[in-house]
Protein backbone atom coordinates (compact mmCIF):
# COMPACT_ATOMS: atom_id res chain seq x y z
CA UNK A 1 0.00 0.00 0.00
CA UNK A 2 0.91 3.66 -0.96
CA UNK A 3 2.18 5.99 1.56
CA UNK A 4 0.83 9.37 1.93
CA UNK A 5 3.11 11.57 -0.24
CA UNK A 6 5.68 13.09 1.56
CA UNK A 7 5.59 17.27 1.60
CA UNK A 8 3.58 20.05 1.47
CA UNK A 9 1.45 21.44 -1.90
CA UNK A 10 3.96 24.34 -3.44
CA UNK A 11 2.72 27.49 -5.46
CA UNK A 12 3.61 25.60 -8.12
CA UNK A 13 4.40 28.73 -10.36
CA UNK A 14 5.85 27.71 -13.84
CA UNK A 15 6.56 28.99 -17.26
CA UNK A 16 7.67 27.35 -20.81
CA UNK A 17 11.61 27.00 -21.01
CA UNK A 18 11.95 28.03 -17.33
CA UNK A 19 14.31 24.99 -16.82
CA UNK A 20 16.02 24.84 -20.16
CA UNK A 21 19.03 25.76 -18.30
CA UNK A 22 19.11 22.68 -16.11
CA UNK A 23 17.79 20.78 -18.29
CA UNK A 24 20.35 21.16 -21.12
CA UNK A 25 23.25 20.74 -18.12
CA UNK A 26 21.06 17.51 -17.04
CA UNK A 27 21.73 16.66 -20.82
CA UNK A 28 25.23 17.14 -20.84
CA UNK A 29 26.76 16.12 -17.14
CA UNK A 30 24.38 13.01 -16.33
CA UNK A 31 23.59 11.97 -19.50
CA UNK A 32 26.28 8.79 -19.57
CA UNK A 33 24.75 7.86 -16.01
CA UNK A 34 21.68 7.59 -17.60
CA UNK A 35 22.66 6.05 -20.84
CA UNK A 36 24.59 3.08 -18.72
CA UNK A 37 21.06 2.88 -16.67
CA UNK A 38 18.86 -0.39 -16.51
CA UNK A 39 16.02 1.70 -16.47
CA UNK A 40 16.45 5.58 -17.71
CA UNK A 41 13.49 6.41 -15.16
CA UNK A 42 13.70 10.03 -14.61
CA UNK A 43 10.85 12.12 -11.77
CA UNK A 44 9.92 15.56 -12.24
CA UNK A 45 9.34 16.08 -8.78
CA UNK A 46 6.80 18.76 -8.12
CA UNK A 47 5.86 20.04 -11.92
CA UNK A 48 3.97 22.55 -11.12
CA UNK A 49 0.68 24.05 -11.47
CA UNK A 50 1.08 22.91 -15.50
CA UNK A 51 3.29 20.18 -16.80
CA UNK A 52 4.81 22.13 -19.71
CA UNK A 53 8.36 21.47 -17.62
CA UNK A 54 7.80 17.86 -17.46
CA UNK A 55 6.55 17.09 -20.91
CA UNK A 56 10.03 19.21 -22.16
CA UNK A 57 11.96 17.44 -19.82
CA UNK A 58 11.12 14.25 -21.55
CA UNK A 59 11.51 15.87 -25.12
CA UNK A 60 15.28 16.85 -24.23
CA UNK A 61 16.12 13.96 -22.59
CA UNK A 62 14.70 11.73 -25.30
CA UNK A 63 16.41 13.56 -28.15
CA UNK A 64 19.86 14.50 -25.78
CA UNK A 65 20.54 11.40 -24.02
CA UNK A 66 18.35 8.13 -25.13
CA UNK A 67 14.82 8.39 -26.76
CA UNK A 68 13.62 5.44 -24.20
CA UNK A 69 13.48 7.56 -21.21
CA UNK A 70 10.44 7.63 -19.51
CA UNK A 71 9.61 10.38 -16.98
CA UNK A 72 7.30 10.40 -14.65
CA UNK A 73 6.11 14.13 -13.42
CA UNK A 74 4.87 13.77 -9.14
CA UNK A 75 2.57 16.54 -7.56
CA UNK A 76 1.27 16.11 -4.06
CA UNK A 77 -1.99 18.24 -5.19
CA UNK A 78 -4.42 15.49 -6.64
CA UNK A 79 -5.62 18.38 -8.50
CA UNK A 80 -3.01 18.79 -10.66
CA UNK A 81 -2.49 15.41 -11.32
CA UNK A 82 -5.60 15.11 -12.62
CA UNK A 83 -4.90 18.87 -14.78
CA UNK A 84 -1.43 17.10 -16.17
CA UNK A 85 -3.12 13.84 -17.65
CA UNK A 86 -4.11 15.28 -21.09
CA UNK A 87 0.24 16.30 -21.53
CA UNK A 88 0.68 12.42 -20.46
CA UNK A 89 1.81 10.12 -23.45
CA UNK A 90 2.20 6.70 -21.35
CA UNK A 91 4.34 4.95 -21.57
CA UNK A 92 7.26 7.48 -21.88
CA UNK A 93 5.10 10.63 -19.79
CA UNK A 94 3.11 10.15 -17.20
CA UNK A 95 1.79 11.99 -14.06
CA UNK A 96 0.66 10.73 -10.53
CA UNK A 97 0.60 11.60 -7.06
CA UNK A 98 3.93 12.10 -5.13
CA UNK A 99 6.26 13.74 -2.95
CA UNK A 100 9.15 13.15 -1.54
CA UNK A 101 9.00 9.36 -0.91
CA UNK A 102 8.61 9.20 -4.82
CA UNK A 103 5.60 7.44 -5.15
CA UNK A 104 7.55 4.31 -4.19
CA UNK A 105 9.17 4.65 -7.96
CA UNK A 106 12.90 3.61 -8.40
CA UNK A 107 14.50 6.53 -10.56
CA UNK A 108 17.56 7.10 -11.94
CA UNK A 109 17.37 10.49 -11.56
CA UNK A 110 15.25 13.05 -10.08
CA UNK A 111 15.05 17.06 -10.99
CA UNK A 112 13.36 18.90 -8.45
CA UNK A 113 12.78 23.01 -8.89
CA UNK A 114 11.28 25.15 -7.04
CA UNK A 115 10.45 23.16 -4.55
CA UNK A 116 12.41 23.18 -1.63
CA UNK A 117 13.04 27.00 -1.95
CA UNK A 118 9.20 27.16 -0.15
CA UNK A 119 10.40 25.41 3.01
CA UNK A 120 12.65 25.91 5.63
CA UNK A 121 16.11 25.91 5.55
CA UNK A 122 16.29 23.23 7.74
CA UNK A 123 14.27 20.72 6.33
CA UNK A 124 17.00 20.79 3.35
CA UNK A 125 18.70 17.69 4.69
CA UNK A 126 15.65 15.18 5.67
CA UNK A 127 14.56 15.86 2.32
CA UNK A 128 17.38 15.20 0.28
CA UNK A 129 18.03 12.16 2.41
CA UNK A 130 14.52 10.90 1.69
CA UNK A 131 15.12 11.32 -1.82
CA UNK A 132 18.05 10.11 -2.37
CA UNK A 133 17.53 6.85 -0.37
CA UNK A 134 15.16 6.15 -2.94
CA UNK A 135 17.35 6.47 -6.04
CA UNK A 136 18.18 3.66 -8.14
CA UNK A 137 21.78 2.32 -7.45
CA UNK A 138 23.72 5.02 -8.85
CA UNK A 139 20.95 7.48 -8.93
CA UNK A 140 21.09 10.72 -9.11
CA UNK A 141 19.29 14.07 -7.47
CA UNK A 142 19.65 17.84 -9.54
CA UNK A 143 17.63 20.34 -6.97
CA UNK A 144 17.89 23.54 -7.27
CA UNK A 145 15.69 26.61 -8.31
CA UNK A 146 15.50 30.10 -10.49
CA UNK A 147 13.32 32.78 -11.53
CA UNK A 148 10.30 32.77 -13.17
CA UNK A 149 11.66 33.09 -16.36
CA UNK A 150 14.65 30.58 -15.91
CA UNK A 151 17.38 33.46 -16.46
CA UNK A 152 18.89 33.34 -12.99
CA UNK A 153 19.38 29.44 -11.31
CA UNK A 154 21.52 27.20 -9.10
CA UNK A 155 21.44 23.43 -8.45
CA UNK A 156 22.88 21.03 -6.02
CA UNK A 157 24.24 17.52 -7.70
CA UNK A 158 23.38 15.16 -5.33
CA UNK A 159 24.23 11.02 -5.63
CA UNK A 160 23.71 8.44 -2.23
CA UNK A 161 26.64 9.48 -0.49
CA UNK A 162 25.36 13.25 -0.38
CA UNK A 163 25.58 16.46 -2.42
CA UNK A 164 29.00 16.42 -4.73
CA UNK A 165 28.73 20.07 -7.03
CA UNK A 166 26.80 23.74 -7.09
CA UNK A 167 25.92 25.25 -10.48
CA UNK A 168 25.44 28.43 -11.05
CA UNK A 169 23.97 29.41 -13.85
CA UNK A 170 22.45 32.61 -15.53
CA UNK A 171 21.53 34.12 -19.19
CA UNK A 172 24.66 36.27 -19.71
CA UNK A 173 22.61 38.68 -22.46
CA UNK A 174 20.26 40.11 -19.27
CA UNK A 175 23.36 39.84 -16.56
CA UNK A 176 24.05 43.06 -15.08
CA UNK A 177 26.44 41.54 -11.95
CA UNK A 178 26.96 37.73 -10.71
CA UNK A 179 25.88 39.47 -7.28
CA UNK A 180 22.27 39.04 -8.60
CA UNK A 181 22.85 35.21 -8.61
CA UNK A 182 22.73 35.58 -5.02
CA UNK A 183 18.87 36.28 -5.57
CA UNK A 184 18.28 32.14 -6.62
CA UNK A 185 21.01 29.88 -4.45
CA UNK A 186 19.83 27.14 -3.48
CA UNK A 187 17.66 26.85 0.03
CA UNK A 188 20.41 25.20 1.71
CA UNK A 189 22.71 28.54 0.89
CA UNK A 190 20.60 31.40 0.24
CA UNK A 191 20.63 32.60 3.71
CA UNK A 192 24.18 31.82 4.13
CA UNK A 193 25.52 34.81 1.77
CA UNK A 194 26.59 36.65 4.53
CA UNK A 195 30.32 36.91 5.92
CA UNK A 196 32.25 34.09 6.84
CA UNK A 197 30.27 31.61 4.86
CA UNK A 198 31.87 30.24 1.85
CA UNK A 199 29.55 31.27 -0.64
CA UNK A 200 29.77 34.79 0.39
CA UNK A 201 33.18 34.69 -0.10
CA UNK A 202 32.59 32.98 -3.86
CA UNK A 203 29.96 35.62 -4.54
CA UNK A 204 32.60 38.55 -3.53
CA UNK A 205 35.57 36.32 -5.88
CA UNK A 206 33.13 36.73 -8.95
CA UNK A 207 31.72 39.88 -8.23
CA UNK A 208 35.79 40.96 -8.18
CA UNK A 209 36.73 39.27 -10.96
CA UNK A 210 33.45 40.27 -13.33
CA UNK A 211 34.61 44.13 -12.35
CA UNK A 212 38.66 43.10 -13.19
CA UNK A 213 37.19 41.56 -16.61
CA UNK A 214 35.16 44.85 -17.55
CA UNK A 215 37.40 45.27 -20.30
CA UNK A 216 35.85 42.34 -21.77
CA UNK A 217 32.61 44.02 -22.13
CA UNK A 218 33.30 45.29 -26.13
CA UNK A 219 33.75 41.78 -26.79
CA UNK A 220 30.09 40.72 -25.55
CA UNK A 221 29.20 39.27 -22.20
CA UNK A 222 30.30 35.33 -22.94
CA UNK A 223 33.87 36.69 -23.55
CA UNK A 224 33.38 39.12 -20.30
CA UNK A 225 31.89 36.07 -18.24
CA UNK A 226 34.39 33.55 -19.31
CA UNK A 227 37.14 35.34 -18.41
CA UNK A 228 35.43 36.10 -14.84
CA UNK A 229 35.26 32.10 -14.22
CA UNK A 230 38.89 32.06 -15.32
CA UNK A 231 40.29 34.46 -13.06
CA UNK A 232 37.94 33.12 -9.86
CA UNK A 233 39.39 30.03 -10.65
CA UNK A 234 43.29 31.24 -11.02
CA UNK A 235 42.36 33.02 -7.76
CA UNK A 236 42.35 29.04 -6.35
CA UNK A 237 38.69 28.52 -6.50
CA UNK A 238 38.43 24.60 -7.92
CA UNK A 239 35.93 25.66 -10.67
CA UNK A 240 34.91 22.36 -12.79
CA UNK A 241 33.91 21.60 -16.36
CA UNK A 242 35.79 23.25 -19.43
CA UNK A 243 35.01 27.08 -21.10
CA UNK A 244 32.47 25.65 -23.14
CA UNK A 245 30.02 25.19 -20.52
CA UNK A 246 31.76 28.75 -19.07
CA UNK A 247 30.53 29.95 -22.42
CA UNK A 248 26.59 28.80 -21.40
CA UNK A 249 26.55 31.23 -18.56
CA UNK A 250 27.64 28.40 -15.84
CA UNK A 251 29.96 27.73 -12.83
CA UNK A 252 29.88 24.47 -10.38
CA UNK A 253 32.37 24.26 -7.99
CA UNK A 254 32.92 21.19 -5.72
CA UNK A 255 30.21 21.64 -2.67
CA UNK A 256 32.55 21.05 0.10
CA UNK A 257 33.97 24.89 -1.09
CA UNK A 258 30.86 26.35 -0.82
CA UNK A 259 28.48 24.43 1.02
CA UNK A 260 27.60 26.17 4.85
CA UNK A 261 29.92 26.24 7.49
């Protein structure tokens, strides 16, 4: 028998392309772990008030990674389950009821937005231990959130043994300062950008380096942001991945150098 999902019903605010970001760095950093998997079972884990996110979750993943991926969108509010079923296309999209426990479902990997941002900081932990103990072996966990429009974001890479990167990640064209990615950290940092926490002191590297790289600026704001993530990581910060994903607005650092002290 079922448990009663695990969670509380979200705003559930959402908008077309608001997780392209994540999506497309889903795509590109877990894609082998879900190519190698016995079953590419991926949960959207709370969709939303529509399930435009899920259904182009499953339309990325399909064309980015393998087209047999099924996802399965979970919403705590029956309501919107119900709303979500005409967007379902069984057996590769489909919606039910769910919250943290998963819906007793075995995924790969799970993406949830915008979800934990509504509680409290410390409920972080519990629930990405509850989610995380229900992975598939070698499962993974991307939660994180942004604005409405998906131009500012972070995430938190998370596998079984606990979370492993941060992401930050931002639409360069509308950037005015990395300060502003402050604005979207993830629940388990955003009230730790103060002094003496780590990710202050990465938020102060970048907003130092973006102001040493203003010279950049002529040359458009990829060249001006790439060579911010280059000097923040000549300054010692152990920034991963290679300029091209630089280029797509990001940074992810190891979490043990930002994660709260």
């Amino acid at each position: 028998m079922q448990r009663r999902p695990l969670g509380v019903v979200t705003r559930g605010t959402t908008n077309p392309n608001r997780l392209r970001r994540v999506d497309n760095w889903i795509v590109e950093t877990c894609g082998d772990a879900l190519r190698s998997a016995a079953d590419p079972l991926v949960v959207d884990l709370g969709y939303g008030a529509t399930p435009v996110t899920a259904v182009e979750l499953r339309a990325r993943l399909a064309a980015g990674v393998r087209p047999d991926v099924r996802v399965v969108g979970l919403e705590i509010d029956p309501v919107r389950v119900a709303a979500a079923q005409p967007a379902a296309e069984p057996p590769w999209l489909t919606f039910a009821r769910g919250g943290f426990e998963l819906a007793e479902l075995r995924p790969a990997l799970v993406r949830a937005f915008n979800v934990l941002r509504q509680y409290d900081e410390s409920e972080v932990a519990d629930a990405w231990r509850t989610v995380t103990e229900r992975l598939a072996p070698g499962g993974l966990l991307v939660e994180g959130t942004c604005d409405e429009l998906g131009r500012l974001g972070s995430w938190v890479l998370l596998d079984a043994a606990g979370p492993r990167t941060l992401t930050l990640a931002a639409k360069l064209t509308t950037l005015e300062r990395p300060a502003q990615l402050a604005e979207r950290l993830p629940k388990a940092l955003i009230h730790r950008n103060v002094p003496g926490e780590r990710i202050h002191d990465l938020i102060r590297a970048l907003e130092d380096a973006w102001q040493a790289a203003a010279g950049y600026a002529p040359f458009g704001p990829r060249e001006r942001w790439t060579r911010t993530v280059a000097m923040v990581k000549q300054a010692g910060w152990p920034v991963l991945g290679r300029p091209r994903r630089w280029r797509h607005g990001e940074l992810t650092l190891p979490w043990p150098t930002v994660s709260p002290t």
